[in-house]
Protein backbone atom coordinates (compact mmCIF):
# COMPACT_ATOMS: atom_id res chain seq x y z
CA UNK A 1 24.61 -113.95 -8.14
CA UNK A 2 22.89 -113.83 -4.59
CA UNK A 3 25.04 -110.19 -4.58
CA UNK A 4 23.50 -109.23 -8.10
CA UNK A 5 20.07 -109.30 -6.87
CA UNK A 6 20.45 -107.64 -3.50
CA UNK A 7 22.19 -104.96 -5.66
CA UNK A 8 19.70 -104.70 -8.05
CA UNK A 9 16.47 -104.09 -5.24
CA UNK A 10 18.98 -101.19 -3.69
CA UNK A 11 19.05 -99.65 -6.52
CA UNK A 12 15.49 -99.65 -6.62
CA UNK A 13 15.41 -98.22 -3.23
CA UNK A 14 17.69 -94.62 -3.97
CA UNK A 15 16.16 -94.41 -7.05
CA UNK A 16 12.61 -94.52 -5.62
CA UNK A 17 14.24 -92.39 -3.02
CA UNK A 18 15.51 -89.80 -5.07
CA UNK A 19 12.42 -89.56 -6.99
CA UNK A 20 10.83 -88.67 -3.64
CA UNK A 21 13.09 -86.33 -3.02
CA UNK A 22 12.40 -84.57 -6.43
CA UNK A 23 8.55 -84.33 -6.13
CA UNK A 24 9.20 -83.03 -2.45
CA UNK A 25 11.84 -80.23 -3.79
CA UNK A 26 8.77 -79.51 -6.21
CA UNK A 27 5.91 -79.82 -4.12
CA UNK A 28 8.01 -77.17 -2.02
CA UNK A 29 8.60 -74.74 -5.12
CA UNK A 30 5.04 -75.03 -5.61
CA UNK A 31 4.22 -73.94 -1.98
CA UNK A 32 6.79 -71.12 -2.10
CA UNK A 33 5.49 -69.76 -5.54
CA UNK A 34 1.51 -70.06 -3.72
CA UNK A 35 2.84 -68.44 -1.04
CA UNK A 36 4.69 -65.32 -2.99
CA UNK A 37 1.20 -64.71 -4.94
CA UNK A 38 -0.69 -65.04 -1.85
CA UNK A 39 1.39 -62.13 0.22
CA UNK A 40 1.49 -60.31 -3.48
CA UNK A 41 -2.57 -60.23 -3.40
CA UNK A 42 -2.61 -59.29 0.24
CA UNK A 43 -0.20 -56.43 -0.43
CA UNK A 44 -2.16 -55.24 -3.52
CA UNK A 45 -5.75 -55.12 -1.23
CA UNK A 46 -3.80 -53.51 1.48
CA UNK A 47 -2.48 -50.77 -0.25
CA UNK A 48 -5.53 -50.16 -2.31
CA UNK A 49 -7.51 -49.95 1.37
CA UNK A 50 -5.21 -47.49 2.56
CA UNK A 51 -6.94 -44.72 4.62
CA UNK A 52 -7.31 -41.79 2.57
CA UNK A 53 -8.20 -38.42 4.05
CA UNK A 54 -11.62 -38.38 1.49
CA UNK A 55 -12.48 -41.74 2.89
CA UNK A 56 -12.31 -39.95 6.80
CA UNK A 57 -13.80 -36.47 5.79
CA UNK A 58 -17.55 -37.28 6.68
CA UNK A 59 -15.67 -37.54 10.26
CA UNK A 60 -13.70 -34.74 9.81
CA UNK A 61 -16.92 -32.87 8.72
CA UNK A 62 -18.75 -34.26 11.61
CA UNK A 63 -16.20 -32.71 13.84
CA UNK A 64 -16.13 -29.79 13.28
CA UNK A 65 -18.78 -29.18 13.05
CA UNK A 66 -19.47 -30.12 16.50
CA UNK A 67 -16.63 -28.09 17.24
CA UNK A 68 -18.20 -25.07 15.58
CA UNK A 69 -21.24 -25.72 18.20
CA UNK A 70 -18.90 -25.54 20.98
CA UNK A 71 -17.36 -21.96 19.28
CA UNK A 72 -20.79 -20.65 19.07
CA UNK A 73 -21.90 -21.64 23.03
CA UNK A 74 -24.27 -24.12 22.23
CA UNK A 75 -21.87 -26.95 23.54
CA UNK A 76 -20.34 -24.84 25.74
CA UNK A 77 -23.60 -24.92 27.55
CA UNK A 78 -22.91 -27.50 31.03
CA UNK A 79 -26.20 -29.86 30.16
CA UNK A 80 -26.34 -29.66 26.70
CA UNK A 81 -23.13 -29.30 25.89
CA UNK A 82 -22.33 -32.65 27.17
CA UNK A 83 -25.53 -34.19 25.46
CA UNK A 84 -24.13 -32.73 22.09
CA UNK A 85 -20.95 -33.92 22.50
CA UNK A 86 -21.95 -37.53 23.38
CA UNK A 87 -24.35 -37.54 20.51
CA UNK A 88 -21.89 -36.53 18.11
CA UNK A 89 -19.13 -39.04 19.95
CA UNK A 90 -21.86 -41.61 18.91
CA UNK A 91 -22.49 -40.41 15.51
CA UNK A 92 -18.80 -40.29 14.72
CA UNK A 93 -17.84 -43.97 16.15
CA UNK A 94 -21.12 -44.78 13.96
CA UNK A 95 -19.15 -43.18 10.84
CA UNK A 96 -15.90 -44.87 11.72
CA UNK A 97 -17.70 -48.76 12.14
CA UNK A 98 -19.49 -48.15 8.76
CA UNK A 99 -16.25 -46.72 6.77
CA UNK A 100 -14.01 -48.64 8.48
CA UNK A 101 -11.21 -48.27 5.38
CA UNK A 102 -8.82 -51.40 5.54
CA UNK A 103 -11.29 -54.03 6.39
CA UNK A 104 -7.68 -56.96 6.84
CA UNK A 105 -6.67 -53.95 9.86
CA UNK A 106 -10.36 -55.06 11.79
CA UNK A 107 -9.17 -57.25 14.00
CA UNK A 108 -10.55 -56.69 17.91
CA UNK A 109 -7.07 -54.44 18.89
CA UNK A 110 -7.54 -52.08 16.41
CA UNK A 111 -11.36 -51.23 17.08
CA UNK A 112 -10.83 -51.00 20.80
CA UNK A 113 -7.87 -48.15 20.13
CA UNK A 114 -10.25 -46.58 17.89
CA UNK A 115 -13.07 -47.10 20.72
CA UNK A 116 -10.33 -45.73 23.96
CA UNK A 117 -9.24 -42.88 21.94
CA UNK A 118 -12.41 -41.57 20.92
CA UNK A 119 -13.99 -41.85 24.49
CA UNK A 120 -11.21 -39.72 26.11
CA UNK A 121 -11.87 -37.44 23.33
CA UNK A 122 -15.30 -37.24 24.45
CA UNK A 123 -14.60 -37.60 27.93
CA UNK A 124 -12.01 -34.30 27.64
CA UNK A 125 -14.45 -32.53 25.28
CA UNK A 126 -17.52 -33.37 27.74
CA UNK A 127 -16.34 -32.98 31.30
CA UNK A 128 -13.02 -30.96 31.49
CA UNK A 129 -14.67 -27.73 32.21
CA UNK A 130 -13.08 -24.84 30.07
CA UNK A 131 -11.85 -26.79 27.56
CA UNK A 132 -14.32 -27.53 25.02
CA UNK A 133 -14.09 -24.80 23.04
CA UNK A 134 -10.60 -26.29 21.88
CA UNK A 135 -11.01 -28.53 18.85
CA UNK A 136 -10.97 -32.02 20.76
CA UNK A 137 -13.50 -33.78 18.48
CA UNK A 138 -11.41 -33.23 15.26
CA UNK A 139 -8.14 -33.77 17.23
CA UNK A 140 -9.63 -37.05 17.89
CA UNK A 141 -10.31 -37.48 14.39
CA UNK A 142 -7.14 -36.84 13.47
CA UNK A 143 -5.28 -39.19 15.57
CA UNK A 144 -7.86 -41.78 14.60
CA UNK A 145 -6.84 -41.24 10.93
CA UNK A 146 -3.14 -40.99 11.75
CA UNK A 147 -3.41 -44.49 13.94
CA UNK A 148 -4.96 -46.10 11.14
CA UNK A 149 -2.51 -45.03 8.72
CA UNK A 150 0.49 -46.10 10.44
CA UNK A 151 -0.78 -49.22 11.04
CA UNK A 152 -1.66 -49.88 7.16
CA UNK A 153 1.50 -48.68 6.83
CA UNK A 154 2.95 -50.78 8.89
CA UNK A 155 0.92 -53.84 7.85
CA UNK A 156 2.51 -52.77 4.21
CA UNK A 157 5.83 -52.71 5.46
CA UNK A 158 5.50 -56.27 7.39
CA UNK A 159 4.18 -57.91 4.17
CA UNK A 160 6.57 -56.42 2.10
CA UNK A 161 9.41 -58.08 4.12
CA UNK A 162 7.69 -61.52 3.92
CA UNK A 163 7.57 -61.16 -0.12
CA UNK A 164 10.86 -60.73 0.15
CA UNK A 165 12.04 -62.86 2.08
CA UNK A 166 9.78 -65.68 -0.26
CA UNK A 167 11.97 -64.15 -3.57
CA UNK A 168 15.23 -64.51 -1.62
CA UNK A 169 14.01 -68.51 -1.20
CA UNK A 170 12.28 -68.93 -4.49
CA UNK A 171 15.72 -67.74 -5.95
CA UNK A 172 18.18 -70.37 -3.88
CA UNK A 173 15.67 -72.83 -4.68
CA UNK A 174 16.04 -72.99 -8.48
């Protein structure tokens, strides 16, 4: 009898404990399935922030057309070609802080590429005598735009792996 009972509260005990593990093993599908919607939303806002070329032609435009000044001799000029070609600089980094195009890509890194590329741009453009009438400004531009689209790219890629590496555990979990 004194066995009976001692059975009886241990089977109590794995019951209770399997019911623990059960709400566990569901309280992690739960998390997994949060998770896999929550990398699916961030992969949906990435892609639709995607630089675009439209989104970067007031740069592009910008550019050249300070590029067009150097053509013509007015930035060619020593002093005021390197006051138009800072001014522009400025006007452009303006541009690129106002449009930036994937807002999740903002973090400190990428501005300060964006920031050291387009000051040896300027720096080239401005001060490397016999030079500036080469298309710096919209070369800059350009490998502004490409920089930003690998690394939505990449970003793109990177999430992708993580969704499916959630799908691969959501399926050996049921």
């Amino acid at each position: 009898m004194a066995f009976d009972a001692f059975d009886e509260g241990e089977g109590e005990d794995e019951t209770s404990a399997r019911e623990a593990r059960r709400v566990k093993r569901m309280a992690n599908r739960e998390a997994l399935h949060m998770a896999f919607i929550e990398k699916e939303v961030e992969l949906d806002t990435v892609q639709e922030n995607r630089a675009t070329f439209h989104q970067y032609s007031p740069m592009f435009m910008l550019s050249g057309l300070k590029d067009v000044l150097d053509w013509t001799g007015i930035g060619s000029l020593p002093g005021i070609g390197w006051v138009v070609t800072i001014c522009f600089s400025v006007g452009i980094f303006l541009m690129l802080q106002l449009s930036r195009t994937n807002k999740h890509l903002g973090d400190s890194r990428f501005i300060l590429r964006r920031v050291v590329i387009l000051l040896i741009g300027t720096l080239v453009e401005a001060f490397v005598v016999g030079v500036n009438f080469l298309p710096f400004e919209t070369i800059t531009v350009l490998l502004i735009f490409l920089m930003d689209r690998f690394m939505s790219d990449k970003q793109i890629e990177r999430v992708t792996e993580i969704l499916q590496m959630l799908h691969r555990e959501r399926k050996v979990r049921t």
